[in-house]
N, C-alpha and C. Protein backbone atom coordinates (compact mmCIF):
# COMPACT_ATOMS: atom_id res chain seq x y z
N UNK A 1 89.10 74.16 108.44
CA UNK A 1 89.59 73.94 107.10
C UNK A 1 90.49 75.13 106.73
N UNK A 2 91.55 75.02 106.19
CA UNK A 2 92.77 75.92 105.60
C UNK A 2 92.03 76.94 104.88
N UNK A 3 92.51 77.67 104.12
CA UNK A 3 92.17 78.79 102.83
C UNK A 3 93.40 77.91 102.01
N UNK A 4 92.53 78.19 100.81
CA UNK A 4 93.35 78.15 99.52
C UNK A 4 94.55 78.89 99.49
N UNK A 5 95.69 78.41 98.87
CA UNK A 5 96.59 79.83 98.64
C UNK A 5 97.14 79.46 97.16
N UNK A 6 97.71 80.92 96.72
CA UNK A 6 98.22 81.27 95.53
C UNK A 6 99.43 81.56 95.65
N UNK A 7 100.46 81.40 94.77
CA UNK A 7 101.36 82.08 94.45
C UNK A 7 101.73 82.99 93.42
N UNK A 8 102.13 84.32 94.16
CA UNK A 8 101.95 85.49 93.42
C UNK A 8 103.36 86.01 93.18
N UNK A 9 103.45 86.66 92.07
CA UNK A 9 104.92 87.29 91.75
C UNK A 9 104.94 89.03 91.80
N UNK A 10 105.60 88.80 92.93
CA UNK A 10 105.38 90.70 93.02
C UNK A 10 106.61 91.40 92.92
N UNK A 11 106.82 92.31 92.31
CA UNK A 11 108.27 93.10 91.97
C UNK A 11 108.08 93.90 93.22
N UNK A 12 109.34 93.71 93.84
CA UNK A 12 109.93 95.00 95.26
C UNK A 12 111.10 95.60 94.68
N UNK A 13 111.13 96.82 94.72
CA UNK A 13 112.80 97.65 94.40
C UNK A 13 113.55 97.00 93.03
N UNK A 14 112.64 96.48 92.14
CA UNK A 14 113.84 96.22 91.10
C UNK A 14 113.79 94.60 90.95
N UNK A 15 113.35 93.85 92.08
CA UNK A 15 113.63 92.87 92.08
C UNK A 15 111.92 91.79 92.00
N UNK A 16 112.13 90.60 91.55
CA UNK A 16 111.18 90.12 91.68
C UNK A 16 111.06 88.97 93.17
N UNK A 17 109.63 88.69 93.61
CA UNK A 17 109.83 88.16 94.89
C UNK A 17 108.18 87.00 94.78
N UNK A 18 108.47 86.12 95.17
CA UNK A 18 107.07 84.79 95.31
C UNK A 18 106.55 85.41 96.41
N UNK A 19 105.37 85.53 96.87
CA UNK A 19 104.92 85.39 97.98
C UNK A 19 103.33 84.35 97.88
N UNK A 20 103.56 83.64 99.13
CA UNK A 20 102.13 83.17 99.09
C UNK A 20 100.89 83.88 99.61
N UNK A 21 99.71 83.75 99.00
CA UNK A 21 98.82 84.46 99.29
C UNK A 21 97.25 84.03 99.23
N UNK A 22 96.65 84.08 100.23
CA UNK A 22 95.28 83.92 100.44
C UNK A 22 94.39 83.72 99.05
N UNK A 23 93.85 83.37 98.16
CA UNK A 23 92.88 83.21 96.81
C UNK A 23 91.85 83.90 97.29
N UNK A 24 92.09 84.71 96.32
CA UNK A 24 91.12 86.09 96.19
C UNK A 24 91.69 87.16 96.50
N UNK A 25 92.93 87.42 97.58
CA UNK A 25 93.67 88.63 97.78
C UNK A 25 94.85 89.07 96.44
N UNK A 26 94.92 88.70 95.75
CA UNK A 26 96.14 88.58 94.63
C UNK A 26 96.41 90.14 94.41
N UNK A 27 95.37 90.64 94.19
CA UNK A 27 94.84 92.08 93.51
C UNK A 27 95.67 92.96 94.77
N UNK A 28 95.27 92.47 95.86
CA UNK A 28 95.14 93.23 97.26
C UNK A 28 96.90 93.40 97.01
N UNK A 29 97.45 92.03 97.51
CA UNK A 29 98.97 92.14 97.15
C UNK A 29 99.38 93.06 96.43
N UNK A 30 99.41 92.89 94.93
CA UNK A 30 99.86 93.37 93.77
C UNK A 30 99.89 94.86 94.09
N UNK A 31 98.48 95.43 95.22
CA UNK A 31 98.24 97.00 95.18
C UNK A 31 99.27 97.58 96.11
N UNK A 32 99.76 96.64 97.47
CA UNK A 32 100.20 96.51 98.62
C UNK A 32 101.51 96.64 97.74
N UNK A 33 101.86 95.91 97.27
CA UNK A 33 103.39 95.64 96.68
C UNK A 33 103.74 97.52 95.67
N UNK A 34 102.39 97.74 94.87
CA UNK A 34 102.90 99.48 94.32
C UNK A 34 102.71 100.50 95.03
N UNK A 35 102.04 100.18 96.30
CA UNK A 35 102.63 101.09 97.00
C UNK A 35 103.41 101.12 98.08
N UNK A 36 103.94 100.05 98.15
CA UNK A 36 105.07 100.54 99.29
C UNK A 36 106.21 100.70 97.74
N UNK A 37 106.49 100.29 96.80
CA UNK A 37 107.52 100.31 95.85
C UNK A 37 107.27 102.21 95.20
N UNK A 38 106.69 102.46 95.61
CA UNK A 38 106.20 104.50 95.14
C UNK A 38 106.11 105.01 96.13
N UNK A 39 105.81 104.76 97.37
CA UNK A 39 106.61 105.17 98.74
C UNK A 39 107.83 105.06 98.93
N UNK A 40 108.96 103.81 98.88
CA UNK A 40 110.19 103.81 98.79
C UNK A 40 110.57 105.04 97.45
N UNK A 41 110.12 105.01 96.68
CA UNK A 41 110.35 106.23 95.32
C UNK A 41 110.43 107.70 96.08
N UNK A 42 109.04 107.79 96.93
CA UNK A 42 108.82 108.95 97.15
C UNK A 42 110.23 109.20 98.45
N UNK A 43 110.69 108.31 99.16
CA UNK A 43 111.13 108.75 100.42
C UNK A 43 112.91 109.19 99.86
N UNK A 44 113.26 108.12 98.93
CA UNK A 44 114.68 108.56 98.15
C UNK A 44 114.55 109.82 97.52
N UNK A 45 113.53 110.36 96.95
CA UNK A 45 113.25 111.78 96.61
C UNK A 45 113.13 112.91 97.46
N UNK A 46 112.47 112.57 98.06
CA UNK A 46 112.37 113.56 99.47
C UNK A 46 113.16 114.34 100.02
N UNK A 47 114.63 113.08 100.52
CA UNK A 47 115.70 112.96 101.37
C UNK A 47 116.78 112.73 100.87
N UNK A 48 118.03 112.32 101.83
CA UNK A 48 118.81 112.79 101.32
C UNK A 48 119.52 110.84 101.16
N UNK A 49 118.09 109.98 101.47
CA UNK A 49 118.30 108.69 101.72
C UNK A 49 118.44 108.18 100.18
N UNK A 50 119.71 106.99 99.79
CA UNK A 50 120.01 106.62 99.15
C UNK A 50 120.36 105.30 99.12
N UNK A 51 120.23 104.55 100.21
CA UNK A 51 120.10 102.81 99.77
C UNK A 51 118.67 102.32 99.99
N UNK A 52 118.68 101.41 99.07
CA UNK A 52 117.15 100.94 99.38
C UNK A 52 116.55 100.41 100.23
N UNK A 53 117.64 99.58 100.95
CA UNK A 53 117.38 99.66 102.70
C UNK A 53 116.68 100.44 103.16
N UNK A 54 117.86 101.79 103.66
CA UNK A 54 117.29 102.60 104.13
C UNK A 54 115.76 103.35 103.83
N UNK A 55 115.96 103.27 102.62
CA UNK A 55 114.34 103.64 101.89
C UNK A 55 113.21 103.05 102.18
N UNK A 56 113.46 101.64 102.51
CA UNK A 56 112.27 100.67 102.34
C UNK A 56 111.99 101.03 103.74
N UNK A 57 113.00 101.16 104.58
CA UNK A 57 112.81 101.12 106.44
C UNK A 57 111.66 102.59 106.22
N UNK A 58 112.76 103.51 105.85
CA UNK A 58 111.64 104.90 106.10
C UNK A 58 110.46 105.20 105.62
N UNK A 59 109.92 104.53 104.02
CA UNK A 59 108.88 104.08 103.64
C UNK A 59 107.62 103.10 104.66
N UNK A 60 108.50 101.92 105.15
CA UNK A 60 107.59 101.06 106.29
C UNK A 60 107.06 101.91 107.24
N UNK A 61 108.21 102.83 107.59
CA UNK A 61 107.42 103.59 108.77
C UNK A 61 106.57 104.43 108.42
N UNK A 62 106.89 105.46 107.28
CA UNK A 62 106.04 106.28 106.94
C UNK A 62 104.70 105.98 106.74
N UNK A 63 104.38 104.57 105.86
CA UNK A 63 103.05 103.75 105.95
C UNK A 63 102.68 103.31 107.23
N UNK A 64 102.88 102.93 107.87
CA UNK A 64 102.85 102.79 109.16
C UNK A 64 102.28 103.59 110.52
N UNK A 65 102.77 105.00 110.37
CA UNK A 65 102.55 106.12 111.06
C UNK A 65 101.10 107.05 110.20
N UNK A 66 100.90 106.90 108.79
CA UNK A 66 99.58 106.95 108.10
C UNK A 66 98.47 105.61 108.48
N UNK A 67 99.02 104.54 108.90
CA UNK A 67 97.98 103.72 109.15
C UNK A 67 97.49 103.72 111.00
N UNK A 68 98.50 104.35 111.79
CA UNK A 68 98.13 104.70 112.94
C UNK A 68 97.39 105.90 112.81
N UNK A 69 97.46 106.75 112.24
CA UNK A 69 97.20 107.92 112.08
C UNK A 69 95.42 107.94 111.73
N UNK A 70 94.81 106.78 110.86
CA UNK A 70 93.80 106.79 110.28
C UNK A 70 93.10 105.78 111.50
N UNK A 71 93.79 104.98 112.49
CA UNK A 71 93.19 104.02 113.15
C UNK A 71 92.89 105.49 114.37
N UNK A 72 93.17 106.47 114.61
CA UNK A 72 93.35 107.20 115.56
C UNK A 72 91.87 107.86 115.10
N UNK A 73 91.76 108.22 113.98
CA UNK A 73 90.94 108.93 113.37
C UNK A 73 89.80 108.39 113.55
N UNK A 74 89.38 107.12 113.15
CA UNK A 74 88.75 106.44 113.38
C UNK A 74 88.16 105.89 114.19
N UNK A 75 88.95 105.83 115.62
CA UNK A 75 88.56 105.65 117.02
C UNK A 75 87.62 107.03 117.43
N UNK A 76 88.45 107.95 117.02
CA UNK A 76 87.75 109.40 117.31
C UNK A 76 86.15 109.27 116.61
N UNK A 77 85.81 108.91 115.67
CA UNK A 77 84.65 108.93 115.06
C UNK A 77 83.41 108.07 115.70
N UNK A 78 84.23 106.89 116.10
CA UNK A 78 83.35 106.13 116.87
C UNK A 78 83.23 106.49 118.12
N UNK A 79 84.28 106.84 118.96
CA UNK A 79 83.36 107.50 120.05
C UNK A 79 82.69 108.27 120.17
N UNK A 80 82.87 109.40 118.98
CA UNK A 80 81.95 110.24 118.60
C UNK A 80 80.68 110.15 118.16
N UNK A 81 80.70 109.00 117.25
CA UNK A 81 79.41 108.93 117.18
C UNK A 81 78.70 107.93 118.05
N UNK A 82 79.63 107.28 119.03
CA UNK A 82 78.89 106.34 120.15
C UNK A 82 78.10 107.81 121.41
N UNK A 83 78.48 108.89 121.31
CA UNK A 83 78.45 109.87 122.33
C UNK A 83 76.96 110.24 121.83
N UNK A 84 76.66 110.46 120.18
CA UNK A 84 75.84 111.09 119.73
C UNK A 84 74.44 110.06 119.75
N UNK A 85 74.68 108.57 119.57
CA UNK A 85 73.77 107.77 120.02
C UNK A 85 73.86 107.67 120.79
N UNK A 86 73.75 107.42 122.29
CA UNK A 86 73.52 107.42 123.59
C UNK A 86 72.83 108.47 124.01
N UNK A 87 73.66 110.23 123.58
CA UNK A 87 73.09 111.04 124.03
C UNK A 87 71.21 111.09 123.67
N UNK A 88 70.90 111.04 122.36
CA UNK A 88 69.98 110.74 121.58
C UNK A 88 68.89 109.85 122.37
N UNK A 89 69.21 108.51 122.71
CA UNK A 89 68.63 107.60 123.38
C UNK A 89 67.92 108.20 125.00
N UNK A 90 68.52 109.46 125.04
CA UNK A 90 68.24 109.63 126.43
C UNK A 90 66.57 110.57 126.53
């Protein structure tokens, strides 16, 4: 059986945009949508970048390279703590 979906109105760069979305994620969107739109803020500030293109690209990555960054982190923890149960077990 499908999921429900919604249509949500989310402002990107100035502009407004539909997207469809899962029922019950709306919130999730809406949070997803202010922060990549205050990341693009932050990266035109930063630098010396000035179309929103370019902004949105260096923003994607920048989120991007924080979300590898935390999956890395995270791997580290679990093997870590897979090391500390096993050792334990012995």
């Amino acid at each position: 059986m499908s999921q429900k979906t919604n249509q949500v109105e989310v402002s990107l760069l100035g502009k407004t945009h539909q997207f469809a979305c899962t029922e019950g994620q709306e919130a999730a969107l809406l949070d997803a949508a202010a922060l990549l739109n205050s990341t693009v803020e932050e990266m035109k500030q930063r630098s010396s970048i000035r179309t929103e293109h370019n902004a949105l690209l260096m923003a994607a990555l920048h989120l991007c390279h924080d979300l590898q960054a935390q999956k890395t982190a995270q791997e580290g923890l679990i093997t870590k703590l897979s090391s500390h149960l096993t050792s334990s077990e012995e």
